[in-house]
Protein backbone atom coordinates (compact mmCIF):
# COMPACT_ATOMS: atom_id res chain seq x y z
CA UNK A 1 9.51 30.67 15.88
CA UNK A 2 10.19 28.48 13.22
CA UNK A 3 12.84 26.40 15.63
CA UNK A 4 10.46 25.82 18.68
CA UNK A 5 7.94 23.77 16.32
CA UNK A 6 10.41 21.72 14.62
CA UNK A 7 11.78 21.14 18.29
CA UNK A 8 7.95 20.06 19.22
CA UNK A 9 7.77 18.23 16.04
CA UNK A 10 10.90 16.03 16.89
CA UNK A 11 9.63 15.76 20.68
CA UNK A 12 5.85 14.42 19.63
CA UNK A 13 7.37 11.52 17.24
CA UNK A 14 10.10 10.42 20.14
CA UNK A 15 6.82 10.93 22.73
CA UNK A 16 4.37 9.00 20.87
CA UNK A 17 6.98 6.12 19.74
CA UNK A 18 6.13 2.67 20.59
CA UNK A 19 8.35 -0.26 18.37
CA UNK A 20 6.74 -1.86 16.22
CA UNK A 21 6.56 -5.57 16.81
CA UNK A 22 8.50 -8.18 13.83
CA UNK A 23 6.35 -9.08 11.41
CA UNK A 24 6.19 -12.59 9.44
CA UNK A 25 5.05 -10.43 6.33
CA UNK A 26 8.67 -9.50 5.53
CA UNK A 27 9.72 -13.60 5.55
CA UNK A 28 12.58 -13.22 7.46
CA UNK A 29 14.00 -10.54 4.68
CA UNK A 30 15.85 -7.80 6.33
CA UNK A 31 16.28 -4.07 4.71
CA UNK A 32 18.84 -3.91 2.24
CA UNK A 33 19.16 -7.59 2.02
CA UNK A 34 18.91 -7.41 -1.98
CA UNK A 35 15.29 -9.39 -1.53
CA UNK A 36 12.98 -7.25 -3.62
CA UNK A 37 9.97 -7.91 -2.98
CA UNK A 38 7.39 -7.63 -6.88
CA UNK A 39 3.93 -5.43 -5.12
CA UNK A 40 1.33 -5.70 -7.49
CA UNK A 41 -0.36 -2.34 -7.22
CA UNK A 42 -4.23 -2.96 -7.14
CA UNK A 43 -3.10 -6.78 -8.18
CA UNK A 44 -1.89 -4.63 -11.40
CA UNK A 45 -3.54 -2.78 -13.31
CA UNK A 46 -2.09 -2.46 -16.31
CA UNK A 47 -2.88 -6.25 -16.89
CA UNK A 48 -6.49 -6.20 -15.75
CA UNK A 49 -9.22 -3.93 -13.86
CA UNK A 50 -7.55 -2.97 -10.87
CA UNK A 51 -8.87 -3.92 -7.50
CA UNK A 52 -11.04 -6.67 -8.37
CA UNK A 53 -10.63 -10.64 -7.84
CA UNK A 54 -9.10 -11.04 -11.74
CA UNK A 55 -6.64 -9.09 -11.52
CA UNK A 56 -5.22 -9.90 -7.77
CA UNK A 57 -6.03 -13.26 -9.05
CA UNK A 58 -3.83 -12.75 -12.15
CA UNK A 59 -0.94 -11.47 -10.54
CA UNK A 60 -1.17 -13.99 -7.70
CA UNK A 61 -0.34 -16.83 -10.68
CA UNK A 62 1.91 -14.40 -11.91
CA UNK A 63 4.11 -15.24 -8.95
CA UNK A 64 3.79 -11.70 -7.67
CA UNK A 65 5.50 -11.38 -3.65
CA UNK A 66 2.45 -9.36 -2.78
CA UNK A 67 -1.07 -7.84 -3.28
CA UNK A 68 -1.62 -4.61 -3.26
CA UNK A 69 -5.32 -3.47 -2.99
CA UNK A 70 -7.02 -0.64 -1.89
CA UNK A 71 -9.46 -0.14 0.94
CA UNK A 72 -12.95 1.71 1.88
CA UNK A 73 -15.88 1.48 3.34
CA UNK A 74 -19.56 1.69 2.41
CA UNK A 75 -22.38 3.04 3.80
CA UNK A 76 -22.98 -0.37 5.87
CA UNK A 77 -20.00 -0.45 7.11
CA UNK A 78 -18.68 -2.73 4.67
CA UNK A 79 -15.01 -2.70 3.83
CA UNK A 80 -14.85 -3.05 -0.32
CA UNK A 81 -11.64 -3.23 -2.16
CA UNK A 82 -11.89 0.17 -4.33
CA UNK A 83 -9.21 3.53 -4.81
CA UNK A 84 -11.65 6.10 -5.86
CA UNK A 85 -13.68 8.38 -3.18
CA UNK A 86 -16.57 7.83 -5.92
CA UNK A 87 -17.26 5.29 -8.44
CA UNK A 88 -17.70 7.08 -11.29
CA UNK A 89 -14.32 6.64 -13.08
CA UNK A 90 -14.23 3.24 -13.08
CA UNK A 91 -17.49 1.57 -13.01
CA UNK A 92 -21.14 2.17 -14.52
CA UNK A 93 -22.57 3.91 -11.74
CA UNK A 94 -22.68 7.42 -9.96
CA UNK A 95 -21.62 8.59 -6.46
CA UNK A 96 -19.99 8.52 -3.81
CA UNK A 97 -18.81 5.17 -1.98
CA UNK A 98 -19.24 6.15 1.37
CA UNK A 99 -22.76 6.60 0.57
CA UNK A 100 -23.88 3.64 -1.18
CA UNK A 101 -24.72 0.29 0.18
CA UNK A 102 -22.38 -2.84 -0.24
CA UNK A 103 -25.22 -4.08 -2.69
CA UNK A 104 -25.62 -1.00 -4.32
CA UNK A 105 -21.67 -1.44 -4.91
CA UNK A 106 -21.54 -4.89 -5.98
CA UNK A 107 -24.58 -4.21 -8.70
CA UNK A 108 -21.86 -2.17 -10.49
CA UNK A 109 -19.62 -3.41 -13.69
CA UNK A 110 -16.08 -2.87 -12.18
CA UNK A 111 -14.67 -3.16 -15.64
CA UNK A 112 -16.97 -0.52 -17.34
CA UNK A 113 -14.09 2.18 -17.95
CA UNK A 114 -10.75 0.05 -17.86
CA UNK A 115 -8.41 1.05 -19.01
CA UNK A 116 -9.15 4.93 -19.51
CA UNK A 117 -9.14 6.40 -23.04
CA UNK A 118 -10.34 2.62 -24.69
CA UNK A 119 -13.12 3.12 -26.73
CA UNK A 120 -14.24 -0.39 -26.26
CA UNK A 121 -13.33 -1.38 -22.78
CA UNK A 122 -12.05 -5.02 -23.44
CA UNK A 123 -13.95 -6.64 -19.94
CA UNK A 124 -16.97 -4.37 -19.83
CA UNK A 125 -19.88 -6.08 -19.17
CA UNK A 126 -17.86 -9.46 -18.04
CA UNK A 127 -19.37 -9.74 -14.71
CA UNK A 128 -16.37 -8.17 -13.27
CA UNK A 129 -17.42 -6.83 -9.39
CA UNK A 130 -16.09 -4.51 -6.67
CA UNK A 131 -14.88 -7.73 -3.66
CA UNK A 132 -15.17 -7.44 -0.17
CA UNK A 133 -12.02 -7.15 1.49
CA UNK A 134 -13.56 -10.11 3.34
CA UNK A 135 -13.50 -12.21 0.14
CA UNK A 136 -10.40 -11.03 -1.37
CA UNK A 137 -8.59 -12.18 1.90
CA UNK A 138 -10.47 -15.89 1.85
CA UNK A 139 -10.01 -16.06 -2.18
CA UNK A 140 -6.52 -16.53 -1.66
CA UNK A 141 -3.82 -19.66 0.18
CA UNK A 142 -2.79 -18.94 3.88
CA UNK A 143 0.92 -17.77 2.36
CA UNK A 144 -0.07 -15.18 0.37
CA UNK A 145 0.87 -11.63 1.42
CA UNK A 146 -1.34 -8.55 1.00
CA UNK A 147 -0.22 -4.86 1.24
CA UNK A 148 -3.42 -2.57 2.15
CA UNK A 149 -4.18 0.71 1.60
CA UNK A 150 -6.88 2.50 4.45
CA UNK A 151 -7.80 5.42 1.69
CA UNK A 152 -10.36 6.85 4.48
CA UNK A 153 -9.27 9.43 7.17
CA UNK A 154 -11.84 7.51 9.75
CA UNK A 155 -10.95 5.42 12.39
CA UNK A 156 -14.36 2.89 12.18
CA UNK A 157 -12.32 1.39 9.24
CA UNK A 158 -9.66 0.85 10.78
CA UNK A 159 -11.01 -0.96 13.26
CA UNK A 160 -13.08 -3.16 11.41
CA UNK A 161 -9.57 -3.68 8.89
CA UNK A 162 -7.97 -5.16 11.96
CA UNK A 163 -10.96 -7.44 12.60
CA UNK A 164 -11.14 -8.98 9.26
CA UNK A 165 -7.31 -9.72 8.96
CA UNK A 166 -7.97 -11.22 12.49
CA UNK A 167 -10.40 -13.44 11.09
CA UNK A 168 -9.23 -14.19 8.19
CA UNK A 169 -5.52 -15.12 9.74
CA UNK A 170 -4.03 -12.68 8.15
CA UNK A 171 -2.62 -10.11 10.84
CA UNK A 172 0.80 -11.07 10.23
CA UNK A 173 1.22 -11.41 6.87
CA UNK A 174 -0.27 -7.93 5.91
CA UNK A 175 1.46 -4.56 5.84
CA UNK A 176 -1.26 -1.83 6.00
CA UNK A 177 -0.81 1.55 5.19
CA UNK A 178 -2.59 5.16 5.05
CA UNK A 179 -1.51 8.22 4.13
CA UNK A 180 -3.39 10.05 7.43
CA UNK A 181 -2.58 9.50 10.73
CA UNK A 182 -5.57 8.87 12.11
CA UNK A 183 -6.96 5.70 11.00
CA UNK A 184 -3.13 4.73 10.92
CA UNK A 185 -2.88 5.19 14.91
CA UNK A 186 -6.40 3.18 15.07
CA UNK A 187 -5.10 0.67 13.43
CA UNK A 188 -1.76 0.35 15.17
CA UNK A 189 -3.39 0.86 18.28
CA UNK A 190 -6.27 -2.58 17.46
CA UNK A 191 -3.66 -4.88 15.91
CA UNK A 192 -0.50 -4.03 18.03
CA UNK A 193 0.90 -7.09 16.06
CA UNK A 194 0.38 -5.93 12.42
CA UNK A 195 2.92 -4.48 10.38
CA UNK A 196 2.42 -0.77 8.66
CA UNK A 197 4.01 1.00 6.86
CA UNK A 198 4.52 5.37 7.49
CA UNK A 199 2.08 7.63 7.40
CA UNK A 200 2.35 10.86 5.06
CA UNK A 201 3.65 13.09 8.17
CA UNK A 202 6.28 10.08 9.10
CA UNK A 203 7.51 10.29 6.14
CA UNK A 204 7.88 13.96 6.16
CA UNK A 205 9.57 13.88 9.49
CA UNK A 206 12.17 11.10 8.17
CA UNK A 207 12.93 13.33 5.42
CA UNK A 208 13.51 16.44 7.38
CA UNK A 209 15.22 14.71 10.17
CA UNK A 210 17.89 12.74 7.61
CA UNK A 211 18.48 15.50 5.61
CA UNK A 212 19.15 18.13 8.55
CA UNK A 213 22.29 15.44 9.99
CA UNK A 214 20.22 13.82 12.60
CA UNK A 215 18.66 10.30 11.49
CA UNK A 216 19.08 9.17 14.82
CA UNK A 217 16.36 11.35 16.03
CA UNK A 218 13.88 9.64 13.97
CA UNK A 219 10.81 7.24 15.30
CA UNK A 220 7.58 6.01 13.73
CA UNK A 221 6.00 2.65 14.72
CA UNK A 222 6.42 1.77 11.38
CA UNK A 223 8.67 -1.17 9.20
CA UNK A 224 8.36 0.68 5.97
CA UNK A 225 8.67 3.62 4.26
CA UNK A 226 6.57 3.37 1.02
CA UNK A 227 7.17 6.87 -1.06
CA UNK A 228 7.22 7.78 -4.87
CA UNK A 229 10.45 8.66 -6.37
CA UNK A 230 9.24 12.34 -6.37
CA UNK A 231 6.22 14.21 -4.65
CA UNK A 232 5.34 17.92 -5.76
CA UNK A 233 8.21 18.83 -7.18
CA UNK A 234 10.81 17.06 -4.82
CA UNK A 235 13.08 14.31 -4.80
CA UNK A 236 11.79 12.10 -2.23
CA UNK A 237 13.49 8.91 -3.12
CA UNK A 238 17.30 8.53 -3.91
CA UNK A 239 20.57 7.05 -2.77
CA UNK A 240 21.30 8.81 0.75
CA UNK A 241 16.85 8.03 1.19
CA UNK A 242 17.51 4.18 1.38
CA UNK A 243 20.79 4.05 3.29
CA UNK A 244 19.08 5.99 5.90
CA UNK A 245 16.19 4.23 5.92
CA UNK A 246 18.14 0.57 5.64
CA UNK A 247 20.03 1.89 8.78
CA UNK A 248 17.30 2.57 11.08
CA UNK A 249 16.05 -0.61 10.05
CA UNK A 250 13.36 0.26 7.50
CA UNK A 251 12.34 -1.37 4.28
CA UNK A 252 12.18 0.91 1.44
CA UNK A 253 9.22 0.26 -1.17
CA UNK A 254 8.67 3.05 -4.53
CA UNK A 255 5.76 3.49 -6.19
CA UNK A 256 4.58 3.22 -9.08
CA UNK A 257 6.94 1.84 -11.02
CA UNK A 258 5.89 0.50 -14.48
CA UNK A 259 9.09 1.15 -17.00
CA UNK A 260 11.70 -1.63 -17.75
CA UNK A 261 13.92 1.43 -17.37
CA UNK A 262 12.42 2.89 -13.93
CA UNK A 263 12.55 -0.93 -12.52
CA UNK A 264 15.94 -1.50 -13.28
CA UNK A 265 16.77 2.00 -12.18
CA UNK A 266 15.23 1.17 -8.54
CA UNK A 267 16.74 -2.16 -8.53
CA UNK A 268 19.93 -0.92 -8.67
CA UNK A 269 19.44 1.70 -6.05
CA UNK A 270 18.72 -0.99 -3.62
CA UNK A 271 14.83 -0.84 -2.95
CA UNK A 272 13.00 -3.62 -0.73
CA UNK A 273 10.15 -3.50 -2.90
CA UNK A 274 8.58 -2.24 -6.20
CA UNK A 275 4.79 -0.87 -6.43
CA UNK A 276 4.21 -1.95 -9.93
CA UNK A 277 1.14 -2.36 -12.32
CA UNK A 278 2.84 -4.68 -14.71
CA UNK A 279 3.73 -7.04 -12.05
CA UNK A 280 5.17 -9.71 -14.57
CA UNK A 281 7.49 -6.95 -16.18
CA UNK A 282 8.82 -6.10 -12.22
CA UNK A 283 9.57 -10.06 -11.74
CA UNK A 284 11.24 -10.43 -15.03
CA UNK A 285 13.45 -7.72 -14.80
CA UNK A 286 14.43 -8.56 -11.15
CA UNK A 287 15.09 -11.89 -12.43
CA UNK A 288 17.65 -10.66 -15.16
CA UNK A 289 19.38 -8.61 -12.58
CA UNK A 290 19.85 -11.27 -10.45
């Protein structure tokens, strides 16, 4: 039994493969090159509230390679740079964002919480706002390089994702990702020229293809694989992980890596990119190493 599905498994990624085009986000680096590319997760935040204009803004000057934010959508139909399903960890406010309003967003203190555990929040109350994707993509030069989360399992998102990286120019110098497969084939299937990175169940496949002997086997319209050096128990990321990856062609970003020891660890295991929140500890460590 168990045989037949893996068999349909294999057949539905080969069936359902279209390439995925080259993308002018990677700069001409190839997988494996030694280019590591410094991702500041949500612009990093372990130097400032993460996903908000200071902090992408901070690790932009930083000289951070890319931004890393996270995207969902409000009530209206606004996309809003935010991780949480509700606000309540990080801000003032209550709820869920799917069912507020952009304005009913933007009224709240981004900063109110961060970091978590600080009994005086250093940036509460300093005006600090949930952006627009919009903005964030328009607050930035036309060189700058973003790395986007869809956290939503909708395609509307999507959709709308594609449209404002369309208008803002920004289609090929953005790598989107999701974890779910659905707004990920939305996207793919609205911006055939953006690059994305695998989905959850791609990566799952890669992993069960290259360690059962047969890497050839393996598709996904994808350029990278972005995993975490373990998941649930399991060793996702490790030596035999990037040389298969590198040899199909695929870039190979970790997350979230925040130690001088865990960065220097992944540098030397030959990563394309580190997911970091201390995006000025990832570029001086990369620079020693060089």
């Amino acid at each position: 039994m168990v045989a037949p599905l893996v068999a349909a498994w294999i057949a539905w990624g080969w069936l359902s493969f279209v390439p995925a085009p080259p993308s002018a986000y990677f700069d001409g680096s190839a997988p494996g090159d030694g280019s590591v590319r410094v991702i500041a997760h949500q612009g990093g935040d372990g130097l400032l509230p993460g996903n908000t204009l200071p902090a992408l803004a901070r690790a932009h000057d930083l000289g951070a390679d890319v931004l890393e934010f996270d995207v969902r959508a409000t009530a209206d139909g606004e996309l809003v740079a935010f991780h949480d399903a509700t606000v309540d960890r990080t801000s003032d406010g209550t709820g869920s964002v799917a069912t507020m309003s952009f304005a009913a967003i933007q009224a709240l203190d981004a900063a109110h919480h961060w970091p978590g555990g600080t009994r005086r929040p250093p940036h509460r109350g300093a005006g600090i706002r949930v952006p627009a994707v919009r903005d964030v993509l328009a607050a930035f030069p036309s060189s700058t390089r973003f790395n986007l989360e869809l956290k939503v399992d909708a395609e509307a998102p999507a959709v709308a994702l594609c449209r404002l990286l369309r208008e803002g120019a920004a289609a090929g110098r953005a790598l989107v990702a999701s974890m779910h497969d659905r707004p990920m084939a939305a996207f793919r299937a609205a911006c055939p020229e953006g690059a994305t990175s695998a989905t959850a169940s791609e990566v799952r496949r890669f992993l069960v293809l290259t360690r059962l002997g047969l890497r050839g086997l393996f598709r996904a319209r994808a350029l990278a694989l972005q995993v975490p050096r373990r998941a649930g128990g399991i060793q996702v990321l490790d030596a035999d992980f990037v040389a298969d990856a590198h040899a199909l062609g695929l870039h190979v970003d970790v997350w979230t890596v925040n130690t001088r020891e865990e960065l220097r660890e992944m540098l030397a295991l030959g990563v394309d990119g580190v997911i970091t929140d201390r995006p000025a500890l990832a570029l001086a460590v990369r620079a020693s190493m060089r």
